[in-house]
PDB file of N, CA and C in Angstrom:
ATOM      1  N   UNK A   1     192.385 -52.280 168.538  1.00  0.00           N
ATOM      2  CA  UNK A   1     191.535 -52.191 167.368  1.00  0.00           C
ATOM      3  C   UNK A   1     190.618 -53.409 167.329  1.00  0.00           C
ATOM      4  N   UNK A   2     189.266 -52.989 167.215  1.00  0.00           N
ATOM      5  CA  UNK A   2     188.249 -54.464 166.861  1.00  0.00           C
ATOM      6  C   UNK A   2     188.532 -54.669 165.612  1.00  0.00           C
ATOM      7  N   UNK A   3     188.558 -56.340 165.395  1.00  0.00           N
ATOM      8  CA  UNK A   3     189.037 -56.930 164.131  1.00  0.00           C
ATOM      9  C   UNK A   3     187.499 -57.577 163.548  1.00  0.00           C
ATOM     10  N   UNK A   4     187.135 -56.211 162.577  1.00  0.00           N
ATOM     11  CA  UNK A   4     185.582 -56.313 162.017  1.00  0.00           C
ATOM     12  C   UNK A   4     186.095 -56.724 160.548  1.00  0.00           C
ATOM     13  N   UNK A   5     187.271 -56.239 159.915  1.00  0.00           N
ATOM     14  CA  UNK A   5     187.302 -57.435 158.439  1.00  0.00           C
ATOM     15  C   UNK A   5     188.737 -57.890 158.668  1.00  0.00           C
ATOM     16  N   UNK A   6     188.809 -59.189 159.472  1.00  0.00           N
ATOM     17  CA  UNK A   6     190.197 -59.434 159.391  1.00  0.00           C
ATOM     18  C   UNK A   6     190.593 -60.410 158.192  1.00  0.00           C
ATOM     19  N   UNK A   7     190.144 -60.601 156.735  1.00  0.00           N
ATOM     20  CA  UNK A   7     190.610 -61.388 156.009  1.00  0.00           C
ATOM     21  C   UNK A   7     191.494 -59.950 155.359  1.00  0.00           C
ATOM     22  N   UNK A   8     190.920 -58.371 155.150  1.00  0.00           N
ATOM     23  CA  UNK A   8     191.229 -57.378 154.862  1.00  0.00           C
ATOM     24  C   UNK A   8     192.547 -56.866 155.583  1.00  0.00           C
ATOM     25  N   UNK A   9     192.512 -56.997 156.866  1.00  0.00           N
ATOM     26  CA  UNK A   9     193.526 -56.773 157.700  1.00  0.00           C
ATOM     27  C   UNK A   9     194.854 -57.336 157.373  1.00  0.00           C
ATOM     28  N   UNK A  10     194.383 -58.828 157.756  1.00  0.00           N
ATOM     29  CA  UNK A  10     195.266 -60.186 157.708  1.00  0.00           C
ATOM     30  C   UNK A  10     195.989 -59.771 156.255  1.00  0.00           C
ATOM     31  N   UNK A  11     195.153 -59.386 155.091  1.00  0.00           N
ATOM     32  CA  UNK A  11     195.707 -59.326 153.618  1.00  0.00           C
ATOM     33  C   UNK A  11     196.919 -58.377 153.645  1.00  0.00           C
ATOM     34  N   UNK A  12     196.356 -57.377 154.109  1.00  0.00           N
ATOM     35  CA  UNK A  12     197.035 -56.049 153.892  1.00  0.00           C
ATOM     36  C   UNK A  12     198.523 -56.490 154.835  1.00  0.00           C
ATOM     37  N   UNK A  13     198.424 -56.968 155.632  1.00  0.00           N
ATOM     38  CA  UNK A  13     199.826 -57.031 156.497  1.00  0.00           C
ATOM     39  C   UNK A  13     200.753 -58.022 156.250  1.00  0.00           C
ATOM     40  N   UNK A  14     199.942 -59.078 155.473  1.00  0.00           N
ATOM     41  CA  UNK A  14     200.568 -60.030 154.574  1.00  0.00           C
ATOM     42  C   UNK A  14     201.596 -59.997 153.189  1.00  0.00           C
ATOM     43  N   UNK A  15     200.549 -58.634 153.096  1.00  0.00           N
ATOM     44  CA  UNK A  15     201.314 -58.376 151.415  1.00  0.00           C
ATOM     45  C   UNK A  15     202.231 -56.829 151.601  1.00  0.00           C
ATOM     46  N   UNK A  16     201.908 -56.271 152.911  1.00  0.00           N
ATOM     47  CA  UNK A  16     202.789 -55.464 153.536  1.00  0.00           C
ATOM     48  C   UNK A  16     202.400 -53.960 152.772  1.00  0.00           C
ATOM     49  N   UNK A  17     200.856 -54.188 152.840  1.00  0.00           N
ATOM     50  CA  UNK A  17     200.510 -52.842 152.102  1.00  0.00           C
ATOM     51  C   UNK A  17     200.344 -51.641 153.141  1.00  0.00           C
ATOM     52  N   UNK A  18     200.613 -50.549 153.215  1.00  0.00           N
ATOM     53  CA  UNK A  18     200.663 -49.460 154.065  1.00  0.00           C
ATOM     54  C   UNK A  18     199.243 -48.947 153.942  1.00  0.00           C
ATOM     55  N   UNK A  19     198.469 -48.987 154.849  1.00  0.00           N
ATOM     56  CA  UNK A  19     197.331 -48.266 155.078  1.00  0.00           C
ATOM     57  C   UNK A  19     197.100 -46.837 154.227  1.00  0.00           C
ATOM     58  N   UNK A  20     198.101 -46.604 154.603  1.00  0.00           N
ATOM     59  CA  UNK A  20     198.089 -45.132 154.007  1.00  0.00           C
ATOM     60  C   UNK A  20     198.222 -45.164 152.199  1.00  0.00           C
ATOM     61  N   UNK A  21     198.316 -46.042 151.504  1.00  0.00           N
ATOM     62  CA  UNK A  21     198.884 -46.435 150.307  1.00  0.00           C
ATOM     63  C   UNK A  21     197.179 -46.882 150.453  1.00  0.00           C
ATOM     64  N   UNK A  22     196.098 -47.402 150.871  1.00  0.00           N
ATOM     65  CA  UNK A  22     194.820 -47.922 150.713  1.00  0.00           C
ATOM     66  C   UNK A  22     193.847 -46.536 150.909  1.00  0.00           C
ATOM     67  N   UNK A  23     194.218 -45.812 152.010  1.00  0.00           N
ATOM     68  CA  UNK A  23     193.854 -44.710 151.795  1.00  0.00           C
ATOM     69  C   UNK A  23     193.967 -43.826 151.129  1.00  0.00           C
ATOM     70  N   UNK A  24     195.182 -43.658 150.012  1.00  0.00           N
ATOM     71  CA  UNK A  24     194.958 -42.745 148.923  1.00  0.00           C
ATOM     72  C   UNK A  24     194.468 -43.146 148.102  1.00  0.00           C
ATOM     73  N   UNK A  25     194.277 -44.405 147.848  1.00  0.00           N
ATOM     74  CA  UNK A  25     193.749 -45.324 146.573  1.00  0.00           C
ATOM     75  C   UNK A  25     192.212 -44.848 146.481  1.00  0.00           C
ATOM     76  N   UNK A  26     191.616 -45.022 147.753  1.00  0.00           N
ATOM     77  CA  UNK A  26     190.441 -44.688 147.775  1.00  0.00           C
ATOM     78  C   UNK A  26     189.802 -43.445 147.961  1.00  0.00           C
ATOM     79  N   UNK A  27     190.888 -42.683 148.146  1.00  0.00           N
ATOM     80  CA  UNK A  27     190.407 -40.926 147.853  1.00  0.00           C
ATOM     81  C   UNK A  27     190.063 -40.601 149.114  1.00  0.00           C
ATOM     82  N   UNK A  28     190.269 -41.071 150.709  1.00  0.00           N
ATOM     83  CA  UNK A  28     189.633 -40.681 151.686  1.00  0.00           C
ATOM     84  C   UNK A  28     190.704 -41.093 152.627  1.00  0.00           C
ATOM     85  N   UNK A  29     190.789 -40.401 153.940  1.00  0.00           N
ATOM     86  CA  UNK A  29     191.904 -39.874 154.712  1.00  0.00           C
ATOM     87  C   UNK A  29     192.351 -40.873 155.620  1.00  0.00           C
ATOM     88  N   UNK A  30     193.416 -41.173 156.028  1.00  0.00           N
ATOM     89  CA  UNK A  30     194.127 -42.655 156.871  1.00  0.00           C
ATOM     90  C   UNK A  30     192.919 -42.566 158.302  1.00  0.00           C
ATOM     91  N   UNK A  31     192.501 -41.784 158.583  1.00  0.00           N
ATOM     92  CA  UNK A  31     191.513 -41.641 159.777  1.00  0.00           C
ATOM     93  C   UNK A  31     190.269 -42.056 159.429  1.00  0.00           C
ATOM     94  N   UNK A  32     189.449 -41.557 158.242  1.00  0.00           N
ATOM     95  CA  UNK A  32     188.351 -42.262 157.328  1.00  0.00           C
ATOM     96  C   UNK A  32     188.818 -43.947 157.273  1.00  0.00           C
ATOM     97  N   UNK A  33     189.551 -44.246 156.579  1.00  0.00           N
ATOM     98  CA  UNK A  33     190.172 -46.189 156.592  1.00  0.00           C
ATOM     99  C   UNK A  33     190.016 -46.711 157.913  1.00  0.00           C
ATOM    100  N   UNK A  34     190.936 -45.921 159.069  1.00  0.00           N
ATOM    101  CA  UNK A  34     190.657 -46.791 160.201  1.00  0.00           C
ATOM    102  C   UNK A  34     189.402 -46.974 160.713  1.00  0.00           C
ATOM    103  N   UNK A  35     188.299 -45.321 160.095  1.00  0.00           N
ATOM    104  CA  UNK A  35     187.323 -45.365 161.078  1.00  0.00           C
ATOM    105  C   UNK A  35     186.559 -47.236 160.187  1.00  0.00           C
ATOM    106  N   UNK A  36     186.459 -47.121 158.832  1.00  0.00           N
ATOM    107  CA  UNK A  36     186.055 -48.092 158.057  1.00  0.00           C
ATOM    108  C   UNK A  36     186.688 -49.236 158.588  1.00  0.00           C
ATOM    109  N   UNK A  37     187.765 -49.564 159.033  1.00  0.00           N
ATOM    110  CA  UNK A  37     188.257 -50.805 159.368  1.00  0.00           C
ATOM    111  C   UNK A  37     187.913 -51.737 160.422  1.00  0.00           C
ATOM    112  N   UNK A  38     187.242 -50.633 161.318  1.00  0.00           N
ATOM    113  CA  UNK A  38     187.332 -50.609 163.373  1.00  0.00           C
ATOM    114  C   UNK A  38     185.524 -51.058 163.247  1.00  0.00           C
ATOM    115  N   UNK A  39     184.982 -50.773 161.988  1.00  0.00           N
ATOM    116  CA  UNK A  39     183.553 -51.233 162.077  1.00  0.00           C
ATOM    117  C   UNK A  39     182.969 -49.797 162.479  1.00  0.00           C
ATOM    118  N   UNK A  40     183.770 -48.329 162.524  1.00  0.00           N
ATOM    119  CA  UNK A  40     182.224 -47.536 162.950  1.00  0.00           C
ATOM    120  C   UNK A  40     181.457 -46.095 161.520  1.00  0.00           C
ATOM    121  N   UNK A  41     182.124 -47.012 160.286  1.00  0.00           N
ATOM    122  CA  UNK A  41     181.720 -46.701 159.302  1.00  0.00           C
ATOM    123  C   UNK A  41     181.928 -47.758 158.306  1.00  0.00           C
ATOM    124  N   UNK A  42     180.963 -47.874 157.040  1.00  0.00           N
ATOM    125  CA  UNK A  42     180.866 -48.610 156.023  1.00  0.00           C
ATOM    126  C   UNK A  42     181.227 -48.528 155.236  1.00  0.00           C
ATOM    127  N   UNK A  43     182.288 -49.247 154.351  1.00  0.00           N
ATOM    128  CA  UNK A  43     183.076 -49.477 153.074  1.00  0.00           C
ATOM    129  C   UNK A  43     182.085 -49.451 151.866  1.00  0.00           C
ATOM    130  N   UNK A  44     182.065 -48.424 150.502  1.00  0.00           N
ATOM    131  CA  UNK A  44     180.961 -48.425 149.999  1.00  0.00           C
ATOM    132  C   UNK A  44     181.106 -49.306 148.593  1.00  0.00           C
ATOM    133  N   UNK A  45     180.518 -49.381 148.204  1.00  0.00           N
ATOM    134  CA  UNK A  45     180.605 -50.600 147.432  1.00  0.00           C
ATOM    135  C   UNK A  45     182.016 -50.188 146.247  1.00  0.00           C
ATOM    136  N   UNK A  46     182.162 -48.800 145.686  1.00  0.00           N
ATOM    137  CA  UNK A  46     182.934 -48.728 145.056  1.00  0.00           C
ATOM    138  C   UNK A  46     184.202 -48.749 146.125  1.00  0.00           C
ATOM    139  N   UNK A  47     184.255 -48.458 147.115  1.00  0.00           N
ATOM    140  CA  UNK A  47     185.578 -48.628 147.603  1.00  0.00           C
ATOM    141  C   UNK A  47     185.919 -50.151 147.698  1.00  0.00           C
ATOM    142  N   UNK A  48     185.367 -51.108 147.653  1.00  0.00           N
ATOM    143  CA  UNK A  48     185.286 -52.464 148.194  1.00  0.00           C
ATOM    144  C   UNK A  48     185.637 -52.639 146.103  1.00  0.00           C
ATOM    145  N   UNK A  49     185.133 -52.624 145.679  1.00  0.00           N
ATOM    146  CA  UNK A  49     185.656 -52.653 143.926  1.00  0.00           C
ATOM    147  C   UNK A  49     186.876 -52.304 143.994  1.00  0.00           C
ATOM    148  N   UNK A  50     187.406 -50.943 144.524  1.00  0.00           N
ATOM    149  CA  UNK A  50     188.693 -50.711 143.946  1.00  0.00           C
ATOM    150  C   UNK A  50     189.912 -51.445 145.490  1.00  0.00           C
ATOM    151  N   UNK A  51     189.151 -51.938 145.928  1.00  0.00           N
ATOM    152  CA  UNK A  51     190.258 -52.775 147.298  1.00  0.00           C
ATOM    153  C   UNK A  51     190.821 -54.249 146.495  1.00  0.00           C
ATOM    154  N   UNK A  52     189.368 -54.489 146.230  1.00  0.00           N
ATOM    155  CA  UNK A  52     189.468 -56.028 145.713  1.00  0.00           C
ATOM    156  C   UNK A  52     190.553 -56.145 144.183  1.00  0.00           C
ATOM    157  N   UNK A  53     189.899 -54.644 143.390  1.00  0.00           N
ATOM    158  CA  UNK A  53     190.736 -54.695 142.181  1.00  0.00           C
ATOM    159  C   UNK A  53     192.117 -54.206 142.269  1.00  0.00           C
ATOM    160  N   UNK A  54     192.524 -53.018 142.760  1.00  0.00           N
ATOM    161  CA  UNK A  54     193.969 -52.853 143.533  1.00  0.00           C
ATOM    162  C   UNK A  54     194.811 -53.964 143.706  1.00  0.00           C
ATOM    163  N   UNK A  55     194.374 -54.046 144.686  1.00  0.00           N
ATOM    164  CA  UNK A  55     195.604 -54.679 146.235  1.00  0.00           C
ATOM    165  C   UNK A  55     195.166 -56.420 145.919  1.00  0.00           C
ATOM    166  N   UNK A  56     193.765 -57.006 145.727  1.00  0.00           N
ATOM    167  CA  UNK A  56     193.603 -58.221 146.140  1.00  0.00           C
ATOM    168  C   UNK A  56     192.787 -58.841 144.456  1.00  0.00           C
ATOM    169  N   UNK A  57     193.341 -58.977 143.900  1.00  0.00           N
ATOM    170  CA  UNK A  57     192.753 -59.617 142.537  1.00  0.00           C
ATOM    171  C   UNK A  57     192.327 -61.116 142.505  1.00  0.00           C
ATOM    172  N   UNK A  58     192.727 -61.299 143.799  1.00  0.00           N
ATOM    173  CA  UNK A  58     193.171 -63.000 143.895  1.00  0.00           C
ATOM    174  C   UNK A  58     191.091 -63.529 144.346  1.00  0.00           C
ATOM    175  N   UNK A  59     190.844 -62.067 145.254  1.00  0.00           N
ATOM    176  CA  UNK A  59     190.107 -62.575 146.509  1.00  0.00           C
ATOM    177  C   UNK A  59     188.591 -62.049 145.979  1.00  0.00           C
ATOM    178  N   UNK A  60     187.551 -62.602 146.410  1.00  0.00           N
ATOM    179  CA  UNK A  60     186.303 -62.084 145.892  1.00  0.00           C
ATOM    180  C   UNK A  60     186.129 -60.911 147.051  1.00  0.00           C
ATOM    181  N   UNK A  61     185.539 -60.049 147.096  1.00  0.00           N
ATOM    182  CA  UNK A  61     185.002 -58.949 147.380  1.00  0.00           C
ATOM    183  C   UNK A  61     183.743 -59.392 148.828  1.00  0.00           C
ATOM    184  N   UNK A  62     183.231 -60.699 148.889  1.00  0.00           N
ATOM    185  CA  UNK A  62     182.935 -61.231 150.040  1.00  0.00           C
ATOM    186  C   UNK A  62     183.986 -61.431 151.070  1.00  0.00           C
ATOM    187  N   UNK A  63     184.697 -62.280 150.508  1.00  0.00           N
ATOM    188  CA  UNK A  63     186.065 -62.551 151.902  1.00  0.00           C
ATOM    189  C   UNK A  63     186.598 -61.343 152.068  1.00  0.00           C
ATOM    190  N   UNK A  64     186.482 -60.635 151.264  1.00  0.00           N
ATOM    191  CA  UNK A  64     187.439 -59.185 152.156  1.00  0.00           C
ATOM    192  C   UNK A  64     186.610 -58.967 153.053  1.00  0.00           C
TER     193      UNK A  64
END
């Protein structure tokens, strides 16, 4: 896997969140997330709102 947001990555495996638990959050399919993760699609701004507000409250919405 190319590591295109690894503060996102790094977070998620840190806090031991299941991909699949990020992918229902955001209404779109564990294959949609990876394609978003790997860099060959774009996180849209509301998904990046509900990542940051979810899972990462701590982190601004840049560092993810």
């Amino acid at each position: 896997m190319r590591v295109i947001y690894p503060e996102l990555i790094g977070g998620l495996a840190k806090k031991s969140i299941k991909k699949g638990d990020v992918a229902k959050a955001l209404g779109i399919s564990p294959r949609t997330l990876y394609s978003k993760l790997v860099g060959d699609t774009d996180f849209t701004l509301s998904e990046a709102n509900i990542l940051q507000r979810q899972f990462f409250p701590d982190m601004d919405k840049e560092t993810l």
